[in-house]
Protein backbone atom coordinates (compact mmCIF):
# COMPACT_ATOMS: atom_id res chain seq x y z
CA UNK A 1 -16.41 11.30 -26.86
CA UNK A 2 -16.70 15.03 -27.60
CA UNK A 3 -14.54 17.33 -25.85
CA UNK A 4 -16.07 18.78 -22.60
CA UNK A 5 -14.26 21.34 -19.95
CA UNK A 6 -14.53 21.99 -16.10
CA UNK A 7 -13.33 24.86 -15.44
CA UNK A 8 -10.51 25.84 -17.93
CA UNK A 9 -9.19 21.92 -17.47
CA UNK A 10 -10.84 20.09 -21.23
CA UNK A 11 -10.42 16.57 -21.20
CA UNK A 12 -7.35 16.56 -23.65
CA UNK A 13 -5.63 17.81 -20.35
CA UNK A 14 -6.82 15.27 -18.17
CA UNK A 15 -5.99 12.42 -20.95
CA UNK A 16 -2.53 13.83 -21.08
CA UNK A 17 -1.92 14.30 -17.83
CA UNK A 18 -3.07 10.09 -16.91
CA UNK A 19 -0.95 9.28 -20.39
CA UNK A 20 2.15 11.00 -18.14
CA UNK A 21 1.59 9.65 -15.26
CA UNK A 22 0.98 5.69 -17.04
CA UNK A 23 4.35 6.62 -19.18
CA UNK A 24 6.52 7.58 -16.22
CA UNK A 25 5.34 4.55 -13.44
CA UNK A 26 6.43 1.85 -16.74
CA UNK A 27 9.49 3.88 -16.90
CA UNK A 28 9.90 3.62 -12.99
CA UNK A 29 10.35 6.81 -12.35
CA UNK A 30 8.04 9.37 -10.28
CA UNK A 31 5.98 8.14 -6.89
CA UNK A 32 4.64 4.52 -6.81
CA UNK A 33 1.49 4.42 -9.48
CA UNK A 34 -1.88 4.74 -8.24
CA UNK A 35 -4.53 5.25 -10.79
CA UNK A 36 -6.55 7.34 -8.33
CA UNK A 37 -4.25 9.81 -7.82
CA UNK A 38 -4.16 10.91 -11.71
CA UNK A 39 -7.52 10.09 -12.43
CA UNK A 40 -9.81 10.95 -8.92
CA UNK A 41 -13.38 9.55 -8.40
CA UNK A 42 -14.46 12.97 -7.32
CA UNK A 43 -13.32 14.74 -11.12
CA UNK A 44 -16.23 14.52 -13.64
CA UNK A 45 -13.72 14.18 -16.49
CA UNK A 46 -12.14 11.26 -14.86
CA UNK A 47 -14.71 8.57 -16.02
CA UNK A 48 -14.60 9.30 -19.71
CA UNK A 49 -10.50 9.94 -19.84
CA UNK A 50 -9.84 6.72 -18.26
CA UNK A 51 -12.80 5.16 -21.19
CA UNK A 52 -10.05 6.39 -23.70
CA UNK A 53 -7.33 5.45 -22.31
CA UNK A 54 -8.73 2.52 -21.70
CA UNK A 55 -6.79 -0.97 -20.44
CA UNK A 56 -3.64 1.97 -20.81
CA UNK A 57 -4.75 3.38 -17.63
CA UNK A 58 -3.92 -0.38 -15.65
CA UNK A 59 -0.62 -0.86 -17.45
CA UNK A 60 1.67 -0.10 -14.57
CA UNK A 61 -0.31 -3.00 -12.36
CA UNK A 62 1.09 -5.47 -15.71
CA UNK A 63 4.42 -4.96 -14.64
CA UNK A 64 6.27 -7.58 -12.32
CA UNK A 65 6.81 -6.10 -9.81
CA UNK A 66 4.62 -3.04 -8.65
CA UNK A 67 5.77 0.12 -6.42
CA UNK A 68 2.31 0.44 -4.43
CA UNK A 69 -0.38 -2.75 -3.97
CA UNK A 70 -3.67 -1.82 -5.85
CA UNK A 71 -6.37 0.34 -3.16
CA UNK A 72 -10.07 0.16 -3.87
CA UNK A 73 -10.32 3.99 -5.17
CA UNK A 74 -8.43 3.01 -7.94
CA UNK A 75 -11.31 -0.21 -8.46
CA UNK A 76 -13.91 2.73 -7.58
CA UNK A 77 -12.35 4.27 -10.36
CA UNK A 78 -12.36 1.89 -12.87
CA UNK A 79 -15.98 0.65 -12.19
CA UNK A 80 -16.66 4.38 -12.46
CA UNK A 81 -15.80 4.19 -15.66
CA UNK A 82 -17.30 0.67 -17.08
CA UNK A 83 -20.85 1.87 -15.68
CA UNK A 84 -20.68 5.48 -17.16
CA UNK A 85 -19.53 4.65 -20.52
CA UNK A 86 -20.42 1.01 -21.26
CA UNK A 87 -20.99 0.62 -25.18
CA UNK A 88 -24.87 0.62 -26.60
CA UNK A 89 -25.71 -1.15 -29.23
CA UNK A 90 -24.85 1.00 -31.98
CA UNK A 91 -21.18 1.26 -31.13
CA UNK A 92 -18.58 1.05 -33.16
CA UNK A 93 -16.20 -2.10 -33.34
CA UNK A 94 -13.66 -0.03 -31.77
CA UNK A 95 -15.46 0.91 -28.80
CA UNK A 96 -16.71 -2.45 -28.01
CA UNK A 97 -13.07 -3.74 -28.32
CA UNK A 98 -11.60 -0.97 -25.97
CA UNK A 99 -14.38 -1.51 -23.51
CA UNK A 100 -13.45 -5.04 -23.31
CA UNK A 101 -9.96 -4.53 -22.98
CA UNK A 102 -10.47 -2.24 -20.29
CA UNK A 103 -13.04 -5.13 -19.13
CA UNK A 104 -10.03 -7.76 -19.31
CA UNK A 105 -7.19 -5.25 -18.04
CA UNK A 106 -9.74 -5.10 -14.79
CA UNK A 107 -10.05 -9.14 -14.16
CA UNK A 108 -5.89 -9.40 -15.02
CA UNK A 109 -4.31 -6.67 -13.18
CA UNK A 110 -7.10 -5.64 -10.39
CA UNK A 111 -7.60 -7.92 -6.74
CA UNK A 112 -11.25 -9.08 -6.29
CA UNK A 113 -13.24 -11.78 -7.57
CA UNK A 114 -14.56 -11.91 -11.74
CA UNK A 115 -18.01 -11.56 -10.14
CA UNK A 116 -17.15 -7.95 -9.21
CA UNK A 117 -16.40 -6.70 -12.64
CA UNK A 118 -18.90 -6.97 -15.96
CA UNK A 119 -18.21 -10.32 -18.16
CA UNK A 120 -16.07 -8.94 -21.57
CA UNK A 121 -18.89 -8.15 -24.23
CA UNK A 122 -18.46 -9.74 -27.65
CA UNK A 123 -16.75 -7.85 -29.85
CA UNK A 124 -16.93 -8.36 -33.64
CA UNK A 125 -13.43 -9.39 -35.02
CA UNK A 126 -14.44 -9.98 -39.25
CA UNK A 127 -12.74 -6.72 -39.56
CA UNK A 128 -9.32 -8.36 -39.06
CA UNK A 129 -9.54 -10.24 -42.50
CA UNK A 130 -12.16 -7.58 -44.17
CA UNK A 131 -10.50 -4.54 -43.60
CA UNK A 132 -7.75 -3.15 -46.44
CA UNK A 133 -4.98 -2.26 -44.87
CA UNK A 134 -5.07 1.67 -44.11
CA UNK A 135 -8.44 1.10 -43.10
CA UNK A 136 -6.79 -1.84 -40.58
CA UNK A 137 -3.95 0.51 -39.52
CA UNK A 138 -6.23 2.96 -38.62
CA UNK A 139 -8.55 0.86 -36.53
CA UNK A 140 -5.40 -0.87 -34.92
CA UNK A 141 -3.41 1.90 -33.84
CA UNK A 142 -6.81 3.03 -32.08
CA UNK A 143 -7.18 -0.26 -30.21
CA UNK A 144 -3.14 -0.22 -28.96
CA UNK A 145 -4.24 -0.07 -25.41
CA UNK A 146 -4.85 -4.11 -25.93
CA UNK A 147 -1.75 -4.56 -26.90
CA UNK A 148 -0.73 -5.77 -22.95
CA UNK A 149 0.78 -9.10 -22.26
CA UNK A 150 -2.60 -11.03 -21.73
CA UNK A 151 -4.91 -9.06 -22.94
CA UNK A 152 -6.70 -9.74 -26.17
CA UNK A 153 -5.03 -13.21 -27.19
CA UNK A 154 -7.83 -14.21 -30.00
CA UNK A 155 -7.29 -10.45 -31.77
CA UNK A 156 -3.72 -10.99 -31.41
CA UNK A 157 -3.62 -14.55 -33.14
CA UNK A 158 -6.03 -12.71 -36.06
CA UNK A 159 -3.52 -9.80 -36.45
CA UNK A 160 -0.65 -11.82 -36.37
CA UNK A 161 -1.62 -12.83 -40.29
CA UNK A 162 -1.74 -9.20 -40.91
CA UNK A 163 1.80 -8.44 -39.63
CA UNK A 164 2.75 -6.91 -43.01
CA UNK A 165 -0.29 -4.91 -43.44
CA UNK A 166 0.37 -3.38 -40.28
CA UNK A 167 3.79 -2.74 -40.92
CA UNK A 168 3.05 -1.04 -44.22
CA UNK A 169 0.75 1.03 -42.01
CA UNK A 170 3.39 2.03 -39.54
CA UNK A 171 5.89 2.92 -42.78
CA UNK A 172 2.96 5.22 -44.33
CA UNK A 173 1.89 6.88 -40.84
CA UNK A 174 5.67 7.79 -40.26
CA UNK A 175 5.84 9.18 -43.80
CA UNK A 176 2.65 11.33 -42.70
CA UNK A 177 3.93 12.14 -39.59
CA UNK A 178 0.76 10.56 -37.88
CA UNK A 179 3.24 9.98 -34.85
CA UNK A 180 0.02 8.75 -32.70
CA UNK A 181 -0.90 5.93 -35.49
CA UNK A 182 2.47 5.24 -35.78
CA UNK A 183 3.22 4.86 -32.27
CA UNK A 184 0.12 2.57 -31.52
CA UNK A 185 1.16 0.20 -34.67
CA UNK A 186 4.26 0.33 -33.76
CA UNK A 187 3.62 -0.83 -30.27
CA UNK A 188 1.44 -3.92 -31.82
CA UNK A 189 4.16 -4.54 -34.01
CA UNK A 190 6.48 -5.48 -30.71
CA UNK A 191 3.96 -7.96 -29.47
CA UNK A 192 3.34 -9.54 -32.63
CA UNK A 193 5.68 -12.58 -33.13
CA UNK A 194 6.04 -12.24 -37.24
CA UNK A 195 6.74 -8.63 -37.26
CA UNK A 196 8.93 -7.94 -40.93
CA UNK A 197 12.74 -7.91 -40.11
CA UNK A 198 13.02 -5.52 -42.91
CA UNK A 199 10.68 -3.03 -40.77
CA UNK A 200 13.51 -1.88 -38.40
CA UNK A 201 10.81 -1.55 -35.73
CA UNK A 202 13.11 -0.42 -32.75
CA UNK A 203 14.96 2.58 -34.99
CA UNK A 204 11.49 3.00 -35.82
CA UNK A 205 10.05 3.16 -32.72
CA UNK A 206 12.91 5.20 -31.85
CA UNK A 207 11.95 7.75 -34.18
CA UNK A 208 8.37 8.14 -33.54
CA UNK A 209 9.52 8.83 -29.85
CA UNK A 210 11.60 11.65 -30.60
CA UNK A 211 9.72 13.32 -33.20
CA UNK A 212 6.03 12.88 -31.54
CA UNK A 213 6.92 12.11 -27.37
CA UNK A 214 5.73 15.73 -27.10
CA UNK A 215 2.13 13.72 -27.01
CA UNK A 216 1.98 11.75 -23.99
CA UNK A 217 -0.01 9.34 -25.86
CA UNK A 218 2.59 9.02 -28.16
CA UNK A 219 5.10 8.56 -25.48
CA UNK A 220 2.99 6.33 -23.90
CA UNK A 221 2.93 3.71 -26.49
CA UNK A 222 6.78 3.77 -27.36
CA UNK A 223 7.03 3.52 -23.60
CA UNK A 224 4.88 0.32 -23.13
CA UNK A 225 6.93 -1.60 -26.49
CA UNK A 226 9.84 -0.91 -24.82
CA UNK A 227 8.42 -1.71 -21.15
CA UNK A 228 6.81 -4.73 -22.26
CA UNK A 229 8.50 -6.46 -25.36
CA UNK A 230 11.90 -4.73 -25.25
CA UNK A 231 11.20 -2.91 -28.43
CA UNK A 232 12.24 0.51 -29.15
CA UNK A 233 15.39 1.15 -27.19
């Protein structure tokens, strides 16, 4: 999506300012999460930053045990968002998979029946095998907002044979100081089950935190391994 303002506020701002407010509710820390209180109905901008954040944006409602029961702005929100930037049908693989994550974060984490949000659109997975592997890493680390307990399984089995593509990825993003790639491969890497012992994913992790958490996005990710699979501390 290209960049757009309102006012002097472009949508970087309002990306980083949800990818905050995601990163500090996993951490526990600020007010009790509501997703309509960082991204309002009533903002233009809101729609397309919660498109790229994506399934990110319902993280906090993953966790056990929740400060604040989900309200229907936040489902407003989110269904918002599905209508206004569902894929067409010349989208790219990565868009149709962080659609449907966002899709599958909705059924998982938000109340209501599965007749009130859209059925997950098939997404095209021959990439998984196809792909070498910076071309993998790339599209991976772009897709990291799947990597939620639940969300995704069939991807996850697929990328689980690529565990040490992926890991060369992280290495070679962290030697390029792509902190973002890093960060969202690194975050796959924790809920992978066959992740390379050699990798030294949580120093790793550790590492990508300090030298990129000046990117919410970045922080985000290193937030969620840790939240979610223990990794990174």
């Amino acid at each position: 999506m290209a960049e757009q303002t309102q006012g002097a506020v472009p949508l970087s701002a309002v990306i980083a300012d949800a990818a905050t407010g995601v990163a500090l509710a996993l951490r526990g820390e600020g007010d009790p999460f509501a997703l309509s209180s960082i991204l309002r109905q009533s903002d233009a901008l809101a729609p397309a930053a919660l498109r790229v954040l994506g399934a990110d944006a319902l993280a906090p409602y993953a966790m056990d045990h929740l400060g604040a029961p989900v309200g229907a702005d936040d489902e407003a929100v989110v269904r918002q968002a599905l209508t206004a930037y569902a894929p067409g049908a010349d989208a790219s693989e990565v868009s149709v998979w962080s659609y449907r994550g966002l899709v599958e974060a909705s059924h998982a984490f938000l109340p209501g029946s599965a007749q009130q949000w859209p059925p997950p659109p098939e997404a095209a997975a021959g990439w998984v095998g196809a792909d070498p592997w910076p071309k993998l890493s790339h599209r991976v680390s772009q897709l990291a907002a799947l990597a939620l307990p639940g969300l995704a399984p069939g991807l996850t089995e697929q990328l689980t044979t690529r565990a040490d593509d992926l890991a060369r990825g992280f290495v070679r993003a962290v030697r390029r100081r792509d902190w973002l790639q890093a960060a969202g491969l690194g975050r796959w890497l924790a809920r992978l089950p066959d992740a390379p012992q050699t990798l030294g994913l949580d120093s790793g992790l550790a590492f990508v935190r300090q030298m990129g958490g000046g990117d919410p996005r970045v922080a985000l990710h290193v937030v969620a391994a840790q939240r979610f699979y223990g990794r990174g501390r």
